[in-house]
N, C-alpha and C. Protein backbone atom coordinates (compact mmCIF):
# COMPACT_ATOMS: atom_id res chain seq x y z
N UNK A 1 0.83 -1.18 0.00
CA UNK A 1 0.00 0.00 0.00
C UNK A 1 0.87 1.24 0.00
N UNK A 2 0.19 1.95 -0.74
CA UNK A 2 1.52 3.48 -0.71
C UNK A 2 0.62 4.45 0.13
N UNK A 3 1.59 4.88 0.86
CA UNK A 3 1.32 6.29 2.03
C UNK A 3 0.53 7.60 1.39
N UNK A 4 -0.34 7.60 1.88
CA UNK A 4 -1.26 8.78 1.32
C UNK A 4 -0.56 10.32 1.89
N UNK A 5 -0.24 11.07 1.54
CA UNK A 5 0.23 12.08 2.01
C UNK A 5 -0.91 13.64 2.26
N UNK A 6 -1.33 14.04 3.60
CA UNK A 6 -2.20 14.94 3.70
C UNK A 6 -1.70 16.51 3.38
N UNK A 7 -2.46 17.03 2.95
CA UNK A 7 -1.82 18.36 2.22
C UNK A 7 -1.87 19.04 3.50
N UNK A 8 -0.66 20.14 3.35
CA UNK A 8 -1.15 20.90 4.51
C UNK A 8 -1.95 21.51 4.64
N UNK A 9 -2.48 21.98 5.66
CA UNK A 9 -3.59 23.54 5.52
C UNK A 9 -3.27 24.83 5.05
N UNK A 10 -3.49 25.30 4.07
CA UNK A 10 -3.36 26.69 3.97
C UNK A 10 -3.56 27.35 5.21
N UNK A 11 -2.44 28.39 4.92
CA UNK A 11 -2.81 29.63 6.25
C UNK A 11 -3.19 30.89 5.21
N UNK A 12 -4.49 31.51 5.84
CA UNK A 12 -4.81 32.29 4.99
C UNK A 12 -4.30 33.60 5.56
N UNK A 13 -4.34 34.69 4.44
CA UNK A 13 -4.00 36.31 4.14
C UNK A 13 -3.71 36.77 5.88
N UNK A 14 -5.07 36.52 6.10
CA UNK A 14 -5.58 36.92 7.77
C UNK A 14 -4.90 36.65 8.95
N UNK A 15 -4.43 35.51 8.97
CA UNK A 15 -3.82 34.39 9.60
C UNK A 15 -2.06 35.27 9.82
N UNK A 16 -1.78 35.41 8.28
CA UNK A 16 -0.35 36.19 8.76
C UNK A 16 -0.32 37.15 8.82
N UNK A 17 -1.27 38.41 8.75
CA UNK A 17 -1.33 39.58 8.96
C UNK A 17 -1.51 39.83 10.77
N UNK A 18 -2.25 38.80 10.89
CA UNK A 18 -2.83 38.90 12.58
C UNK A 18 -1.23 38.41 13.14
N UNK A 19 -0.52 37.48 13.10
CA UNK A 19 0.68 36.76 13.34
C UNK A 19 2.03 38.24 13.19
N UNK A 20 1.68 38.66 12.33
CA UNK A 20 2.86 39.89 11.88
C UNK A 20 2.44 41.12 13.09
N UNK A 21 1.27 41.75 13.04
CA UNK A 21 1.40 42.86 14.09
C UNK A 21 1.05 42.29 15.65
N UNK A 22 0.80 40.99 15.61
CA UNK A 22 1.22 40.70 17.11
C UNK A 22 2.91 40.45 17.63
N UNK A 23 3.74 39.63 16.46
CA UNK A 23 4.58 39.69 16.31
C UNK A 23 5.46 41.29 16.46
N UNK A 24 4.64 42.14 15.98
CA UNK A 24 5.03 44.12 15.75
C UNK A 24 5.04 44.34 17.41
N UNK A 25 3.67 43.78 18.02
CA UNK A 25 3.71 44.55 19.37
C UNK A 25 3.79 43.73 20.76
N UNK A 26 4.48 42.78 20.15
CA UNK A 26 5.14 41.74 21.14
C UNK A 26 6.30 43.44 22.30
N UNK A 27 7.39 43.14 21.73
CA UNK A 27 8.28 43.85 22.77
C UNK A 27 7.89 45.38 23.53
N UNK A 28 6.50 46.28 22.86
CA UNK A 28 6.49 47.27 23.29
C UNK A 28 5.00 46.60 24.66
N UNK A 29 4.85 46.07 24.20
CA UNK A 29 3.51 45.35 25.51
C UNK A 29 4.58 44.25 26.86
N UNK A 30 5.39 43.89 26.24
CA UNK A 30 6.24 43.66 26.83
C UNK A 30 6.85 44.83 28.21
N UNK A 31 7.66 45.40 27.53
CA UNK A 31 7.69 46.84 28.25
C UNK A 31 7.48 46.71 29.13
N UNK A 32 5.71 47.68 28.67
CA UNK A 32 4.83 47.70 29.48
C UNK A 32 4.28 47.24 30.89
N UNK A 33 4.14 45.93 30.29
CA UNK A 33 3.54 45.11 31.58
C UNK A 33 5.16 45.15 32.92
N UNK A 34 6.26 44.96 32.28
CA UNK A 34 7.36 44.91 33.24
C UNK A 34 7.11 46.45 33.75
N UNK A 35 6.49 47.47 32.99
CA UNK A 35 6.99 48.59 33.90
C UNK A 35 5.28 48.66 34.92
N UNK A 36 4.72 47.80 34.68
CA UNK A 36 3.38 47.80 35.40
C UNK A 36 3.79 46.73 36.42
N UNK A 37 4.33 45.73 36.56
CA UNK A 37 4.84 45.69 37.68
C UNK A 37 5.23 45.88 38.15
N UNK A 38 6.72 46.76 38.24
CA UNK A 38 7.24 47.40 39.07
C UNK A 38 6.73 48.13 39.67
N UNK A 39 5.32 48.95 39.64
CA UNK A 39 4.40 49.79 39.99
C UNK A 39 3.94 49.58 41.12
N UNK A 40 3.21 48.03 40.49
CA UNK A 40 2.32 47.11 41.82
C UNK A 40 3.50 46.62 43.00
N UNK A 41 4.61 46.51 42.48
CA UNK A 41 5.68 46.31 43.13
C UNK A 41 5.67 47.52 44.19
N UNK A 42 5.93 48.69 43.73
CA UNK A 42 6.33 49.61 44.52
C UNK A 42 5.15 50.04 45.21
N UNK A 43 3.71 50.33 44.63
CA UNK A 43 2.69 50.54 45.97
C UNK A 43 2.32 49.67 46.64
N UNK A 44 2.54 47.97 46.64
CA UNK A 44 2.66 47.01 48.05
C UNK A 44 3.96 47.45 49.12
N UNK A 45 5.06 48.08 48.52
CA UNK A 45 5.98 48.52 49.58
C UNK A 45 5.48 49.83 49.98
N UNK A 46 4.92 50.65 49.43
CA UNK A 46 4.60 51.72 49.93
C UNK A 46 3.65 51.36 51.05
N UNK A 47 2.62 50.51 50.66
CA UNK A 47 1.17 50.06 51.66
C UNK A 47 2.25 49.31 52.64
N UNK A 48 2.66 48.42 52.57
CA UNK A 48 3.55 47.69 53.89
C UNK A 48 4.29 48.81 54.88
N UNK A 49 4.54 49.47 54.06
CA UNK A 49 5.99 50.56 54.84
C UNK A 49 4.90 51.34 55.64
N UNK A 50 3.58 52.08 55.10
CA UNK A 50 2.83 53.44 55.91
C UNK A 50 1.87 52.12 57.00
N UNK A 51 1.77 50.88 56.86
CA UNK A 51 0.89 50.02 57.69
C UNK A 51 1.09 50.20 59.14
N UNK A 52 0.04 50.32 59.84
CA UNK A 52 0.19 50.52 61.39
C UNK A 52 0.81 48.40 62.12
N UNK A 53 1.20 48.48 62.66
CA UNK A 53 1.91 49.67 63.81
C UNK A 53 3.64 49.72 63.02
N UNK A 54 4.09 51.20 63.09
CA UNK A 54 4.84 51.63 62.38
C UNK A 54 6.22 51.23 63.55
N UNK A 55 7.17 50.72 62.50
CA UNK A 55 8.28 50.24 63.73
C UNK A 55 9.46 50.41 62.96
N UNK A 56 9.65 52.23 63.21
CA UNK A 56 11.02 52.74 62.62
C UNK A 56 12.31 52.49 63.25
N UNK A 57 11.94 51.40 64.70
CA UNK A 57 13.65 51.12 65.13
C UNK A 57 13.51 49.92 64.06
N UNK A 58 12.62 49.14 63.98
CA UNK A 58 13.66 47.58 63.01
C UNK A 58 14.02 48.62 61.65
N UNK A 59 13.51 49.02 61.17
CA UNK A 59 13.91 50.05 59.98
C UNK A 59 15.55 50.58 59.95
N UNK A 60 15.74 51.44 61.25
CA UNK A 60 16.74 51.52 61.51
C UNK A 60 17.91 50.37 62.02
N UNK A 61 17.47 49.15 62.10
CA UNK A 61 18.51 48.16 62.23
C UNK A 61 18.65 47.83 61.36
N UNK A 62 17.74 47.62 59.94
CA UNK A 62 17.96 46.68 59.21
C UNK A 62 19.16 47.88 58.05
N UNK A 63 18.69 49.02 58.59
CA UNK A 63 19.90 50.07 57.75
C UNK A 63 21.29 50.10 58.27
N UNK A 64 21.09 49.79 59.43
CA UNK A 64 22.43 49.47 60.12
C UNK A 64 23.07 48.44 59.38
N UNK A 65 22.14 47.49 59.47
CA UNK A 65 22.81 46.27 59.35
C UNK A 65 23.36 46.27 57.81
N UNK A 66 22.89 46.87 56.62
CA UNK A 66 23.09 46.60 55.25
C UNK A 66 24.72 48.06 55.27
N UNK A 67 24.84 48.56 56.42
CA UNK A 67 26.16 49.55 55.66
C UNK A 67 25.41 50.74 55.91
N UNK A 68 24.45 51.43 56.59
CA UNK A 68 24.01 52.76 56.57
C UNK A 68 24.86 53.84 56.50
N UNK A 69 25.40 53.55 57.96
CA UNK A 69 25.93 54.81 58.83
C UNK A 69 27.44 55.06 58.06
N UNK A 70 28.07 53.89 57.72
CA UNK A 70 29.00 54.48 56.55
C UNK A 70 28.95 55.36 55.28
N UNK A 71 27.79 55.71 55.42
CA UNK A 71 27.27 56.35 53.95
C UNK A 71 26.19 57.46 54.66
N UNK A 72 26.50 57.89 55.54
CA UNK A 72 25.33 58.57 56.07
C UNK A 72 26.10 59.98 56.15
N UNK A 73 27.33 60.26 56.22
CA UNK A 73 27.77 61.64 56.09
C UNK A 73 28.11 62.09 54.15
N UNK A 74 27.77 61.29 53.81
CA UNK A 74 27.91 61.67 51.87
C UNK A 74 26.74 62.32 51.86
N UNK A 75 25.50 62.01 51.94
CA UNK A 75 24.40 62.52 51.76
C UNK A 75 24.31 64.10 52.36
N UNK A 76 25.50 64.91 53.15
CA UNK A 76 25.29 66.39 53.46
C UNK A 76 25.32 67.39 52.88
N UNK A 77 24.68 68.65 52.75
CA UNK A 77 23.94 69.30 51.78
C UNK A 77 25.09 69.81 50.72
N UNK A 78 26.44 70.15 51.08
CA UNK A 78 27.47 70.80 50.72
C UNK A 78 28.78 69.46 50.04
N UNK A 79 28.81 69.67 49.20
CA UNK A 79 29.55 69.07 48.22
C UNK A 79 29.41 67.14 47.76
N UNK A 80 27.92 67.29 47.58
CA UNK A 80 27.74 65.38 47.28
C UNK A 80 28.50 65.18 46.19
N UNK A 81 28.47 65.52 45.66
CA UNK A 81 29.31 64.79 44.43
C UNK A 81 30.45 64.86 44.61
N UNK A 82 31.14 65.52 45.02
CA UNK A 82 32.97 65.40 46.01
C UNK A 82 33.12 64.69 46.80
N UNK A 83 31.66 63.94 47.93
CA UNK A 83 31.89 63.12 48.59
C UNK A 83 31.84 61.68 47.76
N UNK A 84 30.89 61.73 47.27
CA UNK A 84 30.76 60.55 45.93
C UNK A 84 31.65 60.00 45.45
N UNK A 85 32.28 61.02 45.10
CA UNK A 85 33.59 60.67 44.53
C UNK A 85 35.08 59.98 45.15
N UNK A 86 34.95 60.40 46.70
CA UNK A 86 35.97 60.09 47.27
C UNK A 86 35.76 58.58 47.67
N UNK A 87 34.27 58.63 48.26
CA UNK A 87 33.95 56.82 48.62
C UNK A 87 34.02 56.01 47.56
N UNK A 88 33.85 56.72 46.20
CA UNK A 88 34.47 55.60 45.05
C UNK A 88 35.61 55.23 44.71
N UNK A 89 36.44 56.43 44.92
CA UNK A 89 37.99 56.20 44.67
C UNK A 89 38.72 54.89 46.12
N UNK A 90 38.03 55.39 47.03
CA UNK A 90 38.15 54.72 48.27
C UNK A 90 37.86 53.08 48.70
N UNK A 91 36.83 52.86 47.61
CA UNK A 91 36.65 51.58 47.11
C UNK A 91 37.62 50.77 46.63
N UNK A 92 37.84 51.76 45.16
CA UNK A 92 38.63 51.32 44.50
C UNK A 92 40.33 50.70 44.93
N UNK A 93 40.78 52.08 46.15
CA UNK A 93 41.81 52.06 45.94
C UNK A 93 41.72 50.43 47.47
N UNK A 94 41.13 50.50 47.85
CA UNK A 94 40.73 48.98 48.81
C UNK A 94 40.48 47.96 48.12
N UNK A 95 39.83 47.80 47.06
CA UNK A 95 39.79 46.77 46.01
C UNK A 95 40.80 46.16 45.49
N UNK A 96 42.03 47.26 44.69
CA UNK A 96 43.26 47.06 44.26
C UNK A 96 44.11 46.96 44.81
N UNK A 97 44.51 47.21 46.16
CA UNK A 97 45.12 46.90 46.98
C UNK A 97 45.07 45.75 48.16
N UNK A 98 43.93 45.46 48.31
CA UNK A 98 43.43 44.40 49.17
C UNK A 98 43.32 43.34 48.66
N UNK A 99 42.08 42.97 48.08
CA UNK A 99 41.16 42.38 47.26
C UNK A 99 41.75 41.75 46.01
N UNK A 100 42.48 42.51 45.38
CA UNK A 100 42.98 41.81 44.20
C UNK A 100 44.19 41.29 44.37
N UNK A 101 45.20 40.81 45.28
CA UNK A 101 45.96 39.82 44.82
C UNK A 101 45.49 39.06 45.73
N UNK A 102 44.44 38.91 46.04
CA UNK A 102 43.70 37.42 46.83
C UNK A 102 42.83 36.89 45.82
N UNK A 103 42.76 37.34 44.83
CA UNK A 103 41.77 36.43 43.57
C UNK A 103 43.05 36.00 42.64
């Protein structure tokens, strides 16, 4: 018996026109929705953060704990970007000197 072979289906006009501008607005809906979550993202932290009962000492530990107070005199009103600059160089020069001949 010989193998009957089924034709394919045509895809009609419609079919790739609909396929092409979804294909068009794939990455800008994309975007989108990522920058719409970050949204919902940020007003659940906003709603968590203003929620009673408000407990600005763990706040303040947990800033402690990530490196605060080392970074808490850069932020003064008179020359940030000079201070900026020095805690980067200050990095750096701890990085290259420390840090790198231990890797």
């Amino acid at each position: 018996m010989a193998e009957q072979t089924v034709p394919a289906a045509r895809v009609s006009a419609w079919s790739r026109l609909v396929g092409a501008v979804d294909a068009l607005w794939k990455p800008p809906l994309d975007a989108i929705e990522t920058v719409g979550a970050h949204l919902v993202l940020l007003g659940q932290v906003i709603f968590w953060t203003l929620r009673r009962p408000f407990r600005a000492r763990v706040f303040l530990e947990a800033a402690d704990f990530v490196g605060f107070p080392a970074y808490k005199w850069l932020f003064g009103p008179p020359g940030v970007g000079f201070r900026a600059g020095r805690i980067f160089r200050l990095h750096q020069a701890i990085f290259t000197l420390v840090l790198r001949p231990l890797i």
